[in-house]
Protein backbone atom coordinates (compact mmCIF):
# COMPACT_ATOMS: atom_id res chain seq x y z
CA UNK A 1 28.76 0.28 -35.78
CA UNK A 2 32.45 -0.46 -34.94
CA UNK A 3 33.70 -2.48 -32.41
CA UNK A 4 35.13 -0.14 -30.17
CA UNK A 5 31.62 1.70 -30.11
CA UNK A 6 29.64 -1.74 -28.60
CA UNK A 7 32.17 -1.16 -25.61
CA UNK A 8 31.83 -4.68 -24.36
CA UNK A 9 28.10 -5.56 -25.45
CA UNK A 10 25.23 -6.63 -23.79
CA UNK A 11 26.78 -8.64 -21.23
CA UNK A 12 29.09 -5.74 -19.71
CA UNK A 13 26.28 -3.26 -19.94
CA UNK A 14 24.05 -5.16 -17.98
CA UNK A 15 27.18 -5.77 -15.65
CA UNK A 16 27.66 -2.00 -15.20
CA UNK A 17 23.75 -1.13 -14.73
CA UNK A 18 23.71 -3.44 -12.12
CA UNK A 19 26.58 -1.96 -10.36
CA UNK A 20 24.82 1.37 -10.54
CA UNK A 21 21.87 0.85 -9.32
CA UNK A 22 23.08 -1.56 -6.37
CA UNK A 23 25.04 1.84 -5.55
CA UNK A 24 22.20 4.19 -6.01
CA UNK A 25 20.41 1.60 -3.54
CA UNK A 26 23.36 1.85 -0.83
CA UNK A 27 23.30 5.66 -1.47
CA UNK A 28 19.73 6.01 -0.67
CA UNK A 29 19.45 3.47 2.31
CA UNK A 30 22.09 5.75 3.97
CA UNK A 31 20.88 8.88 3.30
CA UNK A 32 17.43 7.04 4.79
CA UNK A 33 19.39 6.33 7.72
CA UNK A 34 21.11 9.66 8.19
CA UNK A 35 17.30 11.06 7.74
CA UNK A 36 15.94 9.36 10.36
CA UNK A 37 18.55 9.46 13.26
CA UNK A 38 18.53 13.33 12.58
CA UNK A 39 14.73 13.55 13.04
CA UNK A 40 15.30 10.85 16.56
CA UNK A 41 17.75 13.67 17.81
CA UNK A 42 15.39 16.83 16.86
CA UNK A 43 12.50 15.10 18.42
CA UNK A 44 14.63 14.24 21.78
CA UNK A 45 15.57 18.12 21.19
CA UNK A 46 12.02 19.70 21.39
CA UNK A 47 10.36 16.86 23.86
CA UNK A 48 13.29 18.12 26.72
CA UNK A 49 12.34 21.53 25.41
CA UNK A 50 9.06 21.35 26.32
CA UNK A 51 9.43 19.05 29.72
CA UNK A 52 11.43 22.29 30.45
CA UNK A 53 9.07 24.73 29.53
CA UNK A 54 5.85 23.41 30.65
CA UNK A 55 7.11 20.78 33.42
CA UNK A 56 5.01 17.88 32.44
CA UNK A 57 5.81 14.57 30.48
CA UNK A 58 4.16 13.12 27.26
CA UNK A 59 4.11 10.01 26.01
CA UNK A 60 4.75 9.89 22.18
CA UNK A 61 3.80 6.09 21.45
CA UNK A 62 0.53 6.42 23.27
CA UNK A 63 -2.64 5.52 20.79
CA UNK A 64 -4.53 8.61 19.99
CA UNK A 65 -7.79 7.28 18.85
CA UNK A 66 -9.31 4.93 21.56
CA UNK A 67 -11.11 1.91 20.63
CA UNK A 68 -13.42 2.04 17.33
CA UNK A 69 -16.39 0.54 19.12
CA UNK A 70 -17.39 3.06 20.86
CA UNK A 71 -18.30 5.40 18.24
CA UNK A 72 -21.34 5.47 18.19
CA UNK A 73 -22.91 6.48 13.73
CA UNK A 74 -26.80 7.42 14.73
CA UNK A 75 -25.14 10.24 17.12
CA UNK A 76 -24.04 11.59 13.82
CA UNK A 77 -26.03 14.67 12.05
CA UNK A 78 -26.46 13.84 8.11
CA UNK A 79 -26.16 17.25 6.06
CA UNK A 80 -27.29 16.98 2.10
CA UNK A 81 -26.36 19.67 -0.15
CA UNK A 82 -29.18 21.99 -0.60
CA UNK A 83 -30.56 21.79 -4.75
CA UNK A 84 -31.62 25.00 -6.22
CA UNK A 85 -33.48 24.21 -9.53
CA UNK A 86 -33.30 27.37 -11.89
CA UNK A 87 -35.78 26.88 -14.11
């Protein structure tokens, strides 16, 4: 190969690979970013829309499943798949 195909060698490539990606990583944190403060505002958006609508407050942060102790596994009704044997 000639020398003005190596375009620099190993070194520079790895030099320029390393620029890319570290600007493929800034890309994607801000687009991350720009993501998420546009789902903040569309949430703010339909919780005043539906303060408005039905008058009454929620909570989003509150824990939806309560404590794991109190559920109680022999309350529970075991189904097995019924075998037909077609001999």
């Amino acid at each position: 190969m000639p020398k003005s195909k190596l375009r620099g060698g190993a070194k520079v490539h790895k030099t320029r690979v390393a620029t890319r990606n570290n600007s493929l990583r800034g890309l994607r944190k801000k687009a991350q970013a720009e993501y998420t403060e546009m789902f903040e505002k569309q949430m703010e958006t339909l919780k005043a829309q539906y303060q408005a609508e039905n008058g009454e407050t929620t909570e989003l942060n509150t824990e939806v499943i309560g404590d794991v102790n109190e559920i109680n596994v022999t309350d529970v009704e075991v189904v097995t798949p019924e075998v037909i044997n077609e001999n």
